[in-house]
C-alpha atoms as a PDB file:
ATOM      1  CA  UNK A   1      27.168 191.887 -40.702  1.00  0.00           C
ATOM      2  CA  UNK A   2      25.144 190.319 -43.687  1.00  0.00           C
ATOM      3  CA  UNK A   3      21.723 189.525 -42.532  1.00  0.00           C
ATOM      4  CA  UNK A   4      20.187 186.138 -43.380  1.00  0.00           C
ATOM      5  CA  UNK A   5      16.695 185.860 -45.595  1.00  0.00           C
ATOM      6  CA  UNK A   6      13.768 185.823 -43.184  1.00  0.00           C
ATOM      7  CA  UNK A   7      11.810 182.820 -45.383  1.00  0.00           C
ATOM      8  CA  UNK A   8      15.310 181.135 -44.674  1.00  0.00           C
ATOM      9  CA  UNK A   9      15.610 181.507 -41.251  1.00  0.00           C
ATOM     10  CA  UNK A  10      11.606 180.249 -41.144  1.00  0.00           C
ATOM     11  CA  UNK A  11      12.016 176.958 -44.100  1.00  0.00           C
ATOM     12  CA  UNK A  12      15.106 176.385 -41.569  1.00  0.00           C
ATOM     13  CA  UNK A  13      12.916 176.511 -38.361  1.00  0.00           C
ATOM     14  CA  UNK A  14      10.534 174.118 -40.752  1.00  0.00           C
ATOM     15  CA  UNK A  15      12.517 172.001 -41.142  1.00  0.00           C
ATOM     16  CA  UNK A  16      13.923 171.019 -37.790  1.00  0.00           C
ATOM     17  CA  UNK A  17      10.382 170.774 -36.716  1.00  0.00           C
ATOM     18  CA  UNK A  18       9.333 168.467 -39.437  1.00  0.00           C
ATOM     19  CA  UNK A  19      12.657 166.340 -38.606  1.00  0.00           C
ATOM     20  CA  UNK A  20      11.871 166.364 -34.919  1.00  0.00           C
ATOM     21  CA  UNK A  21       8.588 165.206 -35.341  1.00  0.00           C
ATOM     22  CA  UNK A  22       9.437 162.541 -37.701  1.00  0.00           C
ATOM     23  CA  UNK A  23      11.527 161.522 -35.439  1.00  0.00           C
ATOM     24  CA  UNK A  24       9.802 161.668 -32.703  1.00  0.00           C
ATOM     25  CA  UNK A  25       6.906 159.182 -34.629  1.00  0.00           C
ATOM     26  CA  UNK A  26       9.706 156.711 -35.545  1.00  0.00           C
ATOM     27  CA  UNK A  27      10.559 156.521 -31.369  1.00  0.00           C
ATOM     28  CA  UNK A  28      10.058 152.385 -30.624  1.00  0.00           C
ATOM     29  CA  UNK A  29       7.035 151.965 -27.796  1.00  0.00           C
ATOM     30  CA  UNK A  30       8.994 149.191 -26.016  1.00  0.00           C
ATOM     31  CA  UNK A  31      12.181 147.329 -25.495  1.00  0.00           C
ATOM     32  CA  UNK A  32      13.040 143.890 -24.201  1.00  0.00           C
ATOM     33  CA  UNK A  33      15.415 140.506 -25.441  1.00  0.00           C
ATOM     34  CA  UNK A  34      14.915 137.997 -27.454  1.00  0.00           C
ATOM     35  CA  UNK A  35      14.377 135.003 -25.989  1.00  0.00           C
ATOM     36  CA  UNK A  36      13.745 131.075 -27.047  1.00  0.00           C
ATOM     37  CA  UNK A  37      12.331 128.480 -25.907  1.00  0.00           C
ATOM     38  CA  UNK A  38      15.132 125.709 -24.396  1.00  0.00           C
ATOM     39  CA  UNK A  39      14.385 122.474 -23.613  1.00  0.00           C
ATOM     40  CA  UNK A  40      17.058 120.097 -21.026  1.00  0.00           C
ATOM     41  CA  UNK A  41      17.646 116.650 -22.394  1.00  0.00           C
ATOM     42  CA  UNK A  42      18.030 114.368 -19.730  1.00  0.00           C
ATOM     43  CA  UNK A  43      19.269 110.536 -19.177  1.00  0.00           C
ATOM     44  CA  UNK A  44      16.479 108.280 -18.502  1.00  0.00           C
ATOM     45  CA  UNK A  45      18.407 106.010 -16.998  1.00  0.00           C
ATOM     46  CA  UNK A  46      21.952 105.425 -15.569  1.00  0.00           C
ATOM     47  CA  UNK A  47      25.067 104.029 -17.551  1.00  0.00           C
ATOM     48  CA  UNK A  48      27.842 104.910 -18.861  1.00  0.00           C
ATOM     49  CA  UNK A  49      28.121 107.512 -22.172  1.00  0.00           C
ATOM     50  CA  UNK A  50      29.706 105.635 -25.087  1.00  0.00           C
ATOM     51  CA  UNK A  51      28.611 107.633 -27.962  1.00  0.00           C
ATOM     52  CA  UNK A  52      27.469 111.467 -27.639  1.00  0.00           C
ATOM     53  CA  UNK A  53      26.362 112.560 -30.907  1.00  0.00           C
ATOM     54  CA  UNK A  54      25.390 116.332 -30.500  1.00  0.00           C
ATOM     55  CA  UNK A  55      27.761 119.398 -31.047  1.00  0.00           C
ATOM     56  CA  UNK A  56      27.329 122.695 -29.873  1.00  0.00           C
ATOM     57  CA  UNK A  57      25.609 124.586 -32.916  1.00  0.00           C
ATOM     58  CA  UNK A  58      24.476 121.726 -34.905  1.00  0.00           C
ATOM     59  CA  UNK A  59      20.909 120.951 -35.591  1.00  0.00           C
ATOM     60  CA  UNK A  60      18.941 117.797 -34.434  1.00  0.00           C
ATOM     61  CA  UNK A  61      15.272 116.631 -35.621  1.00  0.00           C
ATOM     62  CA  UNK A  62      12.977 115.260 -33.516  1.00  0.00           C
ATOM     63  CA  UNK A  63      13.759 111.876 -32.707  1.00  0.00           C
ATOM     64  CA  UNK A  64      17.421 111.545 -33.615  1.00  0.00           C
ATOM     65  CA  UNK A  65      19.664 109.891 -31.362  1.00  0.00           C
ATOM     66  CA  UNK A  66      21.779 112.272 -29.592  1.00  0.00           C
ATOM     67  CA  UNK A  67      23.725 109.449 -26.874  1.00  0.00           C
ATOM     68  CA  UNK A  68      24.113 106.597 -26.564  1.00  0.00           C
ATOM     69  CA  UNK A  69      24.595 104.793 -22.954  1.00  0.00           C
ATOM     70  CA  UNK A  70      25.905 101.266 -22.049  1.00  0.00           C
ATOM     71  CA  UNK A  71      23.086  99.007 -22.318  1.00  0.00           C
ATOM     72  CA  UNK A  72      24.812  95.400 -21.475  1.00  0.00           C
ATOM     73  CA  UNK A  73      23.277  94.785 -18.028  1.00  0.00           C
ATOM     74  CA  UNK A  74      20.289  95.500 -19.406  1.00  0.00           C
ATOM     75  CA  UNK A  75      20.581  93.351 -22.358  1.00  0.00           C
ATOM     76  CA  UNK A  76      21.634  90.224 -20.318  1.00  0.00           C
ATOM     77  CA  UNK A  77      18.568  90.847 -18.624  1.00  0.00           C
ATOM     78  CA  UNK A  78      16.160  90.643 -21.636  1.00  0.00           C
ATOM     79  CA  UNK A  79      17.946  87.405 -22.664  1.00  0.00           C
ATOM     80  CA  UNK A  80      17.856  85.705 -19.569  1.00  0.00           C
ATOM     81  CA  UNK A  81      13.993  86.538 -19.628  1.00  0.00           C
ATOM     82  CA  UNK A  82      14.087  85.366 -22.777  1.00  0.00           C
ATOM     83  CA  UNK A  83      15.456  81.886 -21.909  1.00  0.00           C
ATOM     84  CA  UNK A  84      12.973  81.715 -19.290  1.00  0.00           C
ATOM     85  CA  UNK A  85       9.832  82.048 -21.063  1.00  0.00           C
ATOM     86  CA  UNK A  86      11.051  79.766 -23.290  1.00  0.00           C
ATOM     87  CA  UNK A  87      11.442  76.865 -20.652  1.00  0.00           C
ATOM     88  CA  UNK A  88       7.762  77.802 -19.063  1.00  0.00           C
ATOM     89  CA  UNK A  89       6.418  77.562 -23.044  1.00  0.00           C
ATOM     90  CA  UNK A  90       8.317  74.590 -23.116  1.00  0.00           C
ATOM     91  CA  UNK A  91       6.693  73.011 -20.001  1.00  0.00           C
ATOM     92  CA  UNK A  92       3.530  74.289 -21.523  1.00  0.00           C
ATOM     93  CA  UNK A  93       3.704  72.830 -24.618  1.00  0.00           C
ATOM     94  CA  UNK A  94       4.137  69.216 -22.305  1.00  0.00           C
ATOM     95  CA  UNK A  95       1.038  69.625 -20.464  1.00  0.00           C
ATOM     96  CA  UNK A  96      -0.675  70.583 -23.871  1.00  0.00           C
ATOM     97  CA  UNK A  97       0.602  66.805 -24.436  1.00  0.00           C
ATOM     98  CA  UNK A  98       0.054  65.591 -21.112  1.00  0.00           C
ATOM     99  CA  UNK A  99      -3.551  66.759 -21.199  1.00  0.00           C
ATOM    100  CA  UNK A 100      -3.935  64.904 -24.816  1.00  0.00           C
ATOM    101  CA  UNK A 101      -3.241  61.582 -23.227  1.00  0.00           C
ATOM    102  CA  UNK A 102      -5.540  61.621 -20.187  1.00  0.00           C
ATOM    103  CA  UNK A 103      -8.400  62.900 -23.221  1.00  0.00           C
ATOM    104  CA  UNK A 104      -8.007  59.737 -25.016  1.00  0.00           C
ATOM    105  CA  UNK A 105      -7.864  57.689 -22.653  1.00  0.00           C
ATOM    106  CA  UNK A 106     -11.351  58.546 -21.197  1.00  0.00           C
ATOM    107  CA  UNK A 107     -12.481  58.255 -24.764  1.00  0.00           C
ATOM    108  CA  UNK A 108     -11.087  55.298 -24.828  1.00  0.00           C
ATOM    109  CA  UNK A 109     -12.986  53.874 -20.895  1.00  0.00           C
ATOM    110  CA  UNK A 110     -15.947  55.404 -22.908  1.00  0.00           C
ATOM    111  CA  UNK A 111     -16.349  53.001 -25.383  1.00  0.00           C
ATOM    112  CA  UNK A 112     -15.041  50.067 -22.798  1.00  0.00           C
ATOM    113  CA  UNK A 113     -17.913  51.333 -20.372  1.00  0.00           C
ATOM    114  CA  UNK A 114     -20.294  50.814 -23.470  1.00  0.00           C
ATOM    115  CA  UNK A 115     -19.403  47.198 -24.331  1.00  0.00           C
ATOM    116  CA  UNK A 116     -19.417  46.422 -20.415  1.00  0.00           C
ATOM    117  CA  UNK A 117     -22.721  47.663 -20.087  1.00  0.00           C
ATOM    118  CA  UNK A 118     -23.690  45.475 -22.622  1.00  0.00           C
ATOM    119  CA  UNK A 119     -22.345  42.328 -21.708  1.00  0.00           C
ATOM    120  CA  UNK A 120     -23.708  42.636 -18.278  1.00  0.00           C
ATOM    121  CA  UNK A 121     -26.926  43.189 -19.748  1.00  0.00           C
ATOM    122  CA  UNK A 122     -26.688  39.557 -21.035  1.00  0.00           C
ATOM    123  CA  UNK A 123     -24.777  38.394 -18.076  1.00  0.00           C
ATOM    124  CA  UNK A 124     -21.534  38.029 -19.934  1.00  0.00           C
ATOM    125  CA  UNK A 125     -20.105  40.353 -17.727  1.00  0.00           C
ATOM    126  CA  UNK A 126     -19.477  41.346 -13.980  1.00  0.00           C
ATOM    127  CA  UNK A 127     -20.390  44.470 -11.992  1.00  0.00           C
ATOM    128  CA  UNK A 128     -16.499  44.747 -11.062  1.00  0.00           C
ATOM    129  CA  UNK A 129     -15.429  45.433 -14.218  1.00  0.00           C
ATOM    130  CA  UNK A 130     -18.201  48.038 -14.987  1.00  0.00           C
ATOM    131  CA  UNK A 131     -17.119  49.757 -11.288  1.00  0.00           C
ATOM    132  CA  UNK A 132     -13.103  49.319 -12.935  1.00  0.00           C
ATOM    133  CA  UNK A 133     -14.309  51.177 -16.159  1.00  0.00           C
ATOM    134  CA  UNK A 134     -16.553  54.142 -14.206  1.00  0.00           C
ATOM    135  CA  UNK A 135     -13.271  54.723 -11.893  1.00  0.00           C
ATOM    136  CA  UNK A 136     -10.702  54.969 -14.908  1.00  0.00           C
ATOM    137  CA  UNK A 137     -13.395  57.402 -16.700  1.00  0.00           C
ATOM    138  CA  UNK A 138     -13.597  59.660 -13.557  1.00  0.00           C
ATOM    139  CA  UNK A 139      -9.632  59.265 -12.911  1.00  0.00           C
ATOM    140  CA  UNK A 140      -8.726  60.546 -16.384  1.00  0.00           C
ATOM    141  CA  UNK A 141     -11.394  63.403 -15.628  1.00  0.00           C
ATOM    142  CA  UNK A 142      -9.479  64.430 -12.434  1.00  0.00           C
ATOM    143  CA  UNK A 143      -6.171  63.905 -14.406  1.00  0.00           C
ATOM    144  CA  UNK A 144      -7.235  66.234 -16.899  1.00  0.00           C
ATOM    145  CA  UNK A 145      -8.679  68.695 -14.736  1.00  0.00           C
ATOM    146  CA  UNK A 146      -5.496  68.999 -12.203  1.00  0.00           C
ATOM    147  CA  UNK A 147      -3.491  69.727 -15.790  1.00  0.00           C
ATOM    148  CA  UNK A 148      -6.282  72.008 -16.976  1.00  0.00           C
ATOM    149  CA  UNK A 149      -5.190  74.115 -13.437  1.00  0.00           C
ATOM    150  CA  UNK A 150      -1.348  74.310 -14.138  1.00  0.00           C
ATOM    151  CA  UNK A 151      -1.912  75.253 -17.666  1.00  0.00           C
ATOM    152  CA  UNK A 152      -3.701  78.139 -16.038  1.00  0.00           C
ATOM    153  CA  UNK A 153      -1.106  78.469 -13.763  1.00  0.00           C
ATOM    154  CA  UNK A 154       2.014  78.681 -16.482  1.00  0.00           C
ATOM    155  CA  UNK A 155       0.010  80.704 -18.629  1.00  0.00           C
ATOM    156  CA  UNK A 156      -0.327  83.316 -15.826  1.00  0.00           C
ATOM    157  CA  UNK A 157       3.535  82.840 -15.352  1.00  0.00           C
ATOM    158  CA  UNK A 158       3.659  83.386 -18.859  1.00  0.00           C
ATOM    159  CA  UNK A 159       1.699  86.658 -18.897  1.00  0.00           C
ATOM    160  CA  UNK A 160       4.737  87.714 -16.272  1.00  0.00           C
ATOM    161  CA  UNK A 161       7.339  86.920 -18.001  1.00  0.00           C
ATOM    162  CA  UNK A 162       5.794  89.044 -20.766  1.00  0.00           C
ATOM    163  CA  UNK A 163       5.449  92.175 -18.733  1.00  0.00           C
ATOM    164  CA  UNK A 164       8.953  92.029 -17.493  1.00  0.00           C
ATOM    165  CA  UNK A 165      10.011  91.375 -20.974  1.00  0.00           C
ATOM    166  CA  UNK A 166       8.376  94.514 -22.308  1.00  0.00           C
ATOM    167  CA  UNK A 167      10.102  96.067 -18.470  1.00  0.00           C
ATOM    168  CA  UNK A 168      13.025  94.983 -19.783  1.00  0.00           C
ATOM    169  CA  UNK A 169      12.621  96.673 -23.430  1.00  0.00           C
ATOM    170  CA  UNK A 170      11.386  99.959 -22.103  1.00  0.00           C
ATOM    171  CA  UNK A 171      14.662 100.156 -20.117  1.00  0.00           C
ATOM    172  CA  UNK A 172      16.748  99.260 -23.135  1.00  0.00           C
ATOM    173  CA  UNK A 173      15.115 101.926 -25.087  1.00  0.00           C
ATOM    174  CA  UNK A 174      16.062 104.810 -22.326  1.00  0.00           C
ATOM    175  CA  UNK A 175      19.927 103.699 -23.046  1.00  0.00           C
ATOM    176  CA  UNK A 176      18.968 106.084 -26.540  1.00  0.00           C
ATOM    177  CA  UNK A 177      18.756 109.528 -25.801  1.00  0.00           C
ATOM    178  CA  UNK A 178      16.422 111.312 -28.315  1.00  0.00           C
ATOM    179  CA  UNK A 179      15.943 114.654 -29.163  1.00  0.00           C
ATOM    180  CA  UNK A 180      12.432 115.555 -27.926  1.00  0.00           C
ATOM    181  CA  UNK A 181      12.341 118.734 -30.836  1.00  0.00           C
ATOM    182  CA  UNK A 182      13.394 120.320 -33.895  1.00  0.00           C
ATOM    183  CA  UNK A 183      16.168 122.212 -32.346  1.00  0.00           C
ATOM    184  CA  UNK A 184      19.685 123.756 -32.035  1.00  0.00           C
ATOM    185  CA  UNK A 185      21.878 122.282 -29.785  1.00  0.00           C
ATOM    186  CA  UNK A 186      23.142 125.152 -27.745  1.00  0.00           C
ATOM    187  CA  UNK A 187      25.049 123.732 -25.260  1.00  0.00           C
ATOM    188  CA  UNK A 188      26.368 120.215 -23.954  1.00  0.00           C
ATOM    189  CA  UNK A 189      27.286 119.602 -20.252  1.00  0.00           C
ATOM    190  CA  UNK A 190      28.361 115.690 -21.030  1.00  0.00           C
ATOM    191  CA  UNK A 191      30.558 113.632 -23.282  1.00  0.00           C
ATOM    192  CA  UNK A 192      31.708 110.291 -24.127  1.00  0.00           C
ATOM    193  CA  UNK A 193      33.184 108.089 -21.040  1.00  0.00           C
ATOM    194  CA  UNK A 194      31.076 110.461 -18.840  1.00  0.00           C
ATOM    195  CA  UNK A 195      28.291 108.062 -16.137  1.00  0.00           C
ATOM    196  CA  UNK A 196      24.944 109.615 -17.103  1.00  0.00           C
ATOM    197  CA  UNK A 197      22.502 109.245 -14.150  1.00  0.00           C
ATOM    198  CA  UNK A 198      18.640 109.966 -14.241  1.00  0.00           C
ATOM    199  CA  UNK A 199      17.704 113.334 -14.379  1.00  0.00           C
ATOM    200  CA  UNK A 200      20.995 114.855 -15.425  1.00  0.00           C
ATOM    201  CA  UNK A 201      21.050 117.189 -18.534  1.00  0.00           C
ATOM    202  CA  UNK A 202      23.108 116.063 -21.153  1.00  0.00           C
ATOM    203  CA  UNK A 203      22.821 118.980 -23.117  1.00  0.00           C
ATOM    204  CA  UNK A 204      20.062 122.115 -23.802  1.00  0.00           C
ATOM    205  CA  UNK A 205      18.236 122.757 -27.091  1.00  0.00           C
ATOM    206  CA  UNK A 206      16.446 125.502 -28.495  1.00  0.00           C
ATOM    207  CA  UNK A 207      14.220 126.160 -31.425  1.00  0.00           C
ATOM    208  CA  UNK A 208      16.296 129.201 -33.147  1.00  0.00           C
ATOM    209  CA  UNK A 209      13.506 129.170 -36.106  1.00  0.00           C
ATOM    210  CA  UNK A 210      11.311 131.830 -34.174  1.00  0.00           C
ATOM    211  CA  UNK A 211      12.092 133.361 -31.426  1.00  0.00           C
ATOM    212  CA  UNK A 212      10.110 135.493 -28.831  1.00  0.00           C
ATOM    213  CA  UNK A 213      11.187 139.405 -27.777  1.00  0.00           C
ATOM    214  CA  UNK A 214       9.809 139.877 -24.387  1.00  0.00           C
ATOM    215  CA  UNK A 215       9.460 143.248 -23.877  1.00  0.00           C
ATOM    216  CA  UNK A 216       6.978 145.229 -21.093  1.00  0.00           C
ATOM    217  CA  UNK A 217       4.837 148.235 -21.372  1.00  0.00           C
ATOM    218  CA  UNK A 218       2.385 150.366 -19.278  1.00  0.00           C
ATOM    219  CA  UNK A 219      -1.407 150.303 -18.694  1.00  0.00           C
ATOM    220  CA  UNK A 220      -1.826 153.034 -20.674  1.00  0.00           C
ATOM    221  CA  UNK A 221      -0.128 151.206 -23.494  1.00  0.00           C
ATOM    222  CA  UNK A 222      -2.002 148.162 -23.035  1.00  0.00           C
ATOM    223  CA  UNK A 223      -5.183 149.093 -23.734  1.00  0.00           C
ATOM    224  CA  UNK A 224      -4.545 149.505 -27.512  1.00  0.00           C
ATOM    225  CA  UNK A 225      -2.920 146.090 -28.068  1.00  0.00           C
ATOM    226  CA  UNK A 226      -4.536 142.431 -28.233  1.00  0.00           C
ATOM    227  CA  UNK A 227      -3.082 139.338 -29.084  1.00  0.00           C
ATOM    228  CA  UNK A 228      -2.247 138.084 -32.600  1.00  0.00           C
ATOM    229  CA  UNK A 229      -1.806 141.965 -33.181  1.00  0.00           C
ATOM    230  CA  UNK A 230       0.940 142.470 -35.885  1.00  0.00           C
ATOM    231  CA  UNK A 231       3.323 144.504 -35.112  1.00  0.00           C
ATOM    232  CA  UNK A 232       7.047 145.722 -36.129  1.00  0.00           C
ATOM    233  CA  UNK A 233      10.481 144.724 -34.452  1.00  0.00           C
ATOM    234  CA  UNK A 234      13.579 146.310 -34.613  1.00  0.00           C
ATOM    235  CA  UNK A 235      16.943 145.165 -34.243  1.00  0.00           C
ATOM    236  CA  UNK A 236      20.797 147.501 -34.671  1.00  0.00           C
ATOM    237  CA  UNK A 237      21.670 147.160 -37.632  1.00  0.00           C
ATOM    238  CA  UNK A 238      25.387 147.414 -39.365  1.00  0.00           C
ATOM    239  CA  UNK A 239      26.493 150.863 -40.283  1.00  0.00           C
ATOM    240  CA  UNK A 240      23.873 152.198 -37.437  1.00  0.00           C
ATOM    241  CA  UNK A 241      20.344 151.489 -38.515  1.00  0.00           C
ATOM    242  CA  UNK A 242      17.384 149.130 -37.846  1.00  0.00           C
ATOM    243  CA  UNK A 243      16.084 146.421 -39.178  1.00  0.00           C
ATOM    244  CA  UNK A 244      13.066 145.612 -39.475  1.00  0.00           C
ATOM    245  CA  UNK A 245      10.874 142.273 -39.084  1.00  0.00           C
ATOM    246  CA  UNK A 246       7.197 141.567 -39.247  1.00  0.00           C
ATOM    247  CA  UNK A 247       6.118 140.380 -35.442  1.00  0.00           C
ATOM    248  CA  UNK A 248       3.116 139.242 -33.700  1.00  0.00           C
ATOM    249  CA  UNK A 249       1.426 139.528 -30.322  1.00  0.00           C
ATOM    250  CA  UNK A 250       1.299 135.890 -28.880  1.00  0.00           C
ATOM    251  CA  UNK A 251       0.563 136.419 -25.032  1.00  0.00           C
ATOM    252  CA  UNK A 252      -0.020 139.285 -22.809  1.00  0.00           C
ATOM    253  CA  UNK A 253       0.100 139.371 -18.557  1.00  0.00           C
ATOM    254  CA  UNK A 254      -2.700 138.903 -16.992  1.00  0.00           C
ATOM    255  CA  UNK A 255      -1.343 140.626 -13.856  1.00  0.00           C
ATOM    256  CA  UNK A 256       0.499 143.934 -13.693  1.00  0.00           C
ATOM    257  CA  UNK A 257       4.165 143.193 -12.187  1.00  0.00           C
ATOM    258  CA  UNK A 258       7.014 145.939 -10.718  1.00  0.00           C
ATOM    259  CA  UNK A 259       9.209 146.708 -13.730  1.00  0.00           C
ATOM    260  CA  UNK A 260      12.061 144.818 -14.058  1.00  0.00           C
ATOM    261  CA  UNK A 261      15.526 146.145 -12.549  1.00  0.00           C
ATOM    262  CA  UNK A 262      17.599 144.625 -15.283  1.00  0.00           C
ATOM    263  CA  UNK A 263      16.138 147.227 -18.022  1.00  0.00           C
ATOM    264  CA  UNK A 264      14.644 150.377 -15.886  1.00  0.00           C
ATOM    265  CA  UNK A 265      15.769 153.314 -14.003  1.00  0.00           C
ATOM    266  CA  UNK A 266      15.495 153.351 -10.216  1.00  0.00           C
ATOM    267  CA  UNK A 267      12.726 155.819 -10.873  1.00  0.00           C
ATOM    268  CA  UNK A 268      11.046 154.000 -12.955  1.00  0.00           C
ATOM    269  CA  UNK A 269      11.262 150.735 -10.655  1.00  0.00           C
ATOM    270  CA  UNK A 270       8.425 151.557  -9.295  1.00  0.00           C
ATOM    271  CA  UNK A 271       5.784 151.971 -12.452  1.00  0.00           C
ATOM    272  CA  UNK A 272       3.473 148.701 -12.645  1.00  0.00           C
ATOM    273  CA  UNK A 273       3.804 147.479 -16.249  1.00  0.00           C
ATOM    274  CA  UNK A 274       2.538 144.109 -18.073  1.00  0.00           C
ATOM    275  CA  UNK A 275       4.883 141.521 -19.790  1.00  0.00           C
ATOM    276  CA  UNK A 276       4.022 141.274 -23.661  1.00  0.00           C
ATOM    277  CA  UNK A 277       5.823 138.716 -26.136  1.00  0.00           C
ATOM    278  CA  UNK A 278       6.239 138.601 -29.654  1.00  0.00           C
ATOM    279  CA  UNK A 279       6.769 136.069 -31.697  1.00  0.00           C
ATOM    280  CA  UNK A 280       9.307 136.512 -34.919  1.00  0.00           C
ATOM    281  CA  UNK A 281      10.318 134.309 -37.475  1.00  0.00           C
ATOM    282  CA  UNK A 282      14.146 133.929 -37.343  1.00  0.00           C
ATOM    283  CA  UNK A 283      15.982 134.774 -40.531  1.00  0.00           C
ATOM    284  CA  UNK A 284      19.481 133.559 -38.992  1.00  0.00           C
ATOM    285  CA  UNK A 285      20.264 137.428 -37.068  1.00  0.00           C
ATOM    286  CA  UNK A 286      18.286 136.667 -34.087  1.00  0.00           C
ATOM    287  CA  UNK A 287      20.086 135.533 -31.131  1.00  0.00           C
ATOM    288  CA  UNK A 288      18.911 134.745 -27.554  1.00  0.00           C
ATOM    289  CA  UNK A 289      19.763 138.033 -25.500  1.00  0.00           C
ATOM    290  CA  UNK A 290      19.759 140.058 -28.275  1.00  0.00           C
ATOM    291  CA  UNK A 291      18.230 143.171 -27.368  1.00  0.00           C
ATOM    292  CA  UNK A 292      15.179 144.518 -29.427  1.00  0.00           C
ATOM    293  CA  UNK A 293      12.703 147.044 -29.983  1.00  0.00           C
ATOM    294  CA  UNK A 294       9.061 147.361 -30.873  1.00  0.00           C
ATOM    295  CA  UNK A 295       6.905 149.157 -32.838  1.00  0.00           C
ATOM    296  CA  UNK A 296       3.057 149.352 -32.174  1.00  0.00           C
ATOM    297  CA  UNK A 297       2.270 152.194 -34.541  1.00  0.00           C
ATOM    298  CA  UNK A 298      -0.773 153.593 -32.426  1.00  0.00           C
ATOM    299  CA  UNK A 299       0.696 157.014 -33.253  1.00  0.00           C
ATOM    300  CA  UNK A 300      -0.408 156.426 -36.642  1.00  0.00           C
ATOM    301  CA  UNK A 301      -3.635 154.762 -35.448  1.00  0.00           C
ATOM    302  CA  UNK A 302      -4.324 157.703 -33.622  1.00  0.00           C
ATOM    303  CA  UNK A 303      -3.450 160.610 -36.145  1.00  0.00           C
ATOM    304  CA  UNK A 304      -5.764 158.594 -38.816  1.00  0.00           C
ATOM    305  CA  UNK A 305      -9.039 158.768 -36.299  1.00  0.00           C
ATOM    306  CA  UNK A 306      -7.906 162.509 -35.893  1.00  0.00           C
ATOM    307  CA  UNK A 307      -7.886 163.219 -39.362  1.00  0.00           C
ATOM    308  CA  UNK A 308     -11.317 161.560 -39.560  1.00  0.00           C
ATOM    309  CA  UNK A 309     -13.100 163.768 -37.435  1.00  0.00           C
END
C-alpha cells in the first residue's frame, strides 16, 4: 500500500482546523423574525362605504384618502344649521335696527327736554310737558336696554349654533378615512357597499421601509451589547448563502423573560434570555416573518483585546 507524505497528512489536518475555526467565527450569535410596525385604520364614524381606495400592496402617504363613507345625513345637518344661524343673524341684524330707533329717539326727547326747560324758565311752558319729556327719555332708555338683553341673548344663541356647526364639520370630516402613515397597505378587511361602524378596521398598514428583527439572547450575551450598537444581519440567500445588511441596536429588555417556545428546544425553554431588536433599512427583500440572523462580532472584539495583551 503506497503511504501518504507525512507534511500532507499534517497541511491536511491544517487545514480542516483552519476551516473549522473559520467557521466556527462566522456562527450568527442570535436568531429571530423580522417584524414591522402595523398600524389598524379604523372608521370614525358609521355609514355606508362608497369609495375604498386602498389595494393590498399599494403604497399610501400620510394623509391620503383611503374611503370614503356616505356623508348625506350629515350634510343635511350642517345645512339645516346653516339656515338657522342665518335666521338668528337675521333677527339680530333687526334688533341692531330696533335698538337704532329707540337711540334717536332719546336724542331726540333730549333736545325737547332742553327747549322745555327753557320755556318754563320764562313761564312759556308747563311742568306737564317737562314730566311728558323726562318719561319718553327714560322709556326709550328701558326700550333700549330690554333690546341691549336679547342681543345678548341671540348672540349667545349664536355662539351655539357655531359650536354645533363646527360639531357638525368634525363629523363630516370622519366620513374621509386617512391614512395616519407612510405605509404599505397589507391587508383590507372592507370594501365598497360594506356599513363601516366606529372602531372597525378597514384595513392594516405597515411601514415596509425598515423593519425590525427581533431576536433574543442570554445574560451572558448581553453584557457586551448597548443600544445604537451596529451590528450585522443575515438573511438566506439564493443559491445558499447570506446576505448581509448593516443593522442597529434600537431597544433592549429591561426584564429577563422564559425563552420563547416558537424558536427553542424544550431544553432550552427554560434558559432566561432578554428580547433585543434591530432596526434595518429595507432594500425591498425584507418581509414580515422572514426569519433572520445576527451578527455581534464580539468574537472579534475579544481576539483583538487578546492579541493586545
Amino acid at each position: 500500500m503506497k503511504r501518504v507524505p507525512t507534511f500532507f497528512v499534517l497541511f491536511s489536518l491544517i487545514g480542516v482546523l483552519h476551516s473549522g475555526c473559520t467557521e466556527k467565527e462566522t456562527l450568527p450569535d442570535a436568531y429571530g423574525n423580522f417584524e414591522a410596525e402595523e398600524v389598524l385604520v379604523s372608521a370614525e364614524s358609521a355609514g355606508i362605504i362608497l369609495q375604498f381606495l386602498a389595494e393590498e400592496g399599494s403604497q399610501v402617504t400620510q394623509g391620503q384618502i383611503i374611503a370614503i363613507l356616505d356623508s348625506t345625513g350629515l350634510v343635511l345637518k350642517k345645512q339645516q344649521i346653516i339656515a338657522q344661524r342665518a335666521a338668528v343673524a337675521a333677527e339680530l341684524q333687526g334688533l341692531e335696527a330696533q335698538a337704532g330707533v329707540y337711540i334717536q329717539q332719546k336724542a331726540n326727547l333730549q333736545k325737547d327736554l332742553a327747549r322745555v326747560q327753557a320755556l318754563l324758565k320764562e313761564g312759556a311752558a308747563t311742568q306737564k310737558q317737562l314730566d311728558d319729556i323726562e318719561g319718553g327719555i327714560m322709556m326709550a332708555e328701558k326700550q333700549a336696554d330690554a333690546v341691549q338683553a336679547r342681543r345678548l341673548s341671540i348672540f349667545r344663541k349664536l355662539e351655539s349654533i357655531d359650536v354645533q356647526q363646527e360639531e357638525a364639520e368634525h363629523f363630516l370630516s370622519k366620513t374621509r378615512v386617512h391614512s395616519p402613515v407612510n405605509a404599505t397597505v397589507l391587508r383590507c378587511f372592507a370594501e365598497a357597499g360594506e356599513v363601516a361602524a366606529p372602531g372597525r378596521a378597514l384595513c392594516k398598514l405597515a411601514d415596509l421601509r425598515q423593519m425590525t428583527l427581533r431576536v433574543y439572547v442570554s445574560a451572558s450575551q448581553l453584557t457586551g451589547l448597548k443600544l445604537g450598537q451596529e451590528v450585522e444581519v443575515g438573511i438566506d440567500a439564493a443559491g445558499g448563502g447570506i446576505k448581509k445588511y448593516p443593522g442597529k441596536i434600537i431597544h433592549i429588555a429591561e426584564q429577563a423573560e422564559f425563552t420563547p417556545k416558537i424558536i427553542q428546544t424544550r431544553e432550552e425553554r427554560i434558559n432566561m434570555v432578554y428580547a433585543l431588536k434591530i432596526s434595518v433599512k429595507n432594500d425591498g427583500y425584507l418581509k414580515i416573518g422572514m426569519p433572520g440572523e445576527v451578527y455581534f462580532h464580539q468574537k472579534e472584539i475579544s481576539l483583538t483585546n487578546t492579541e493586545k495583551q
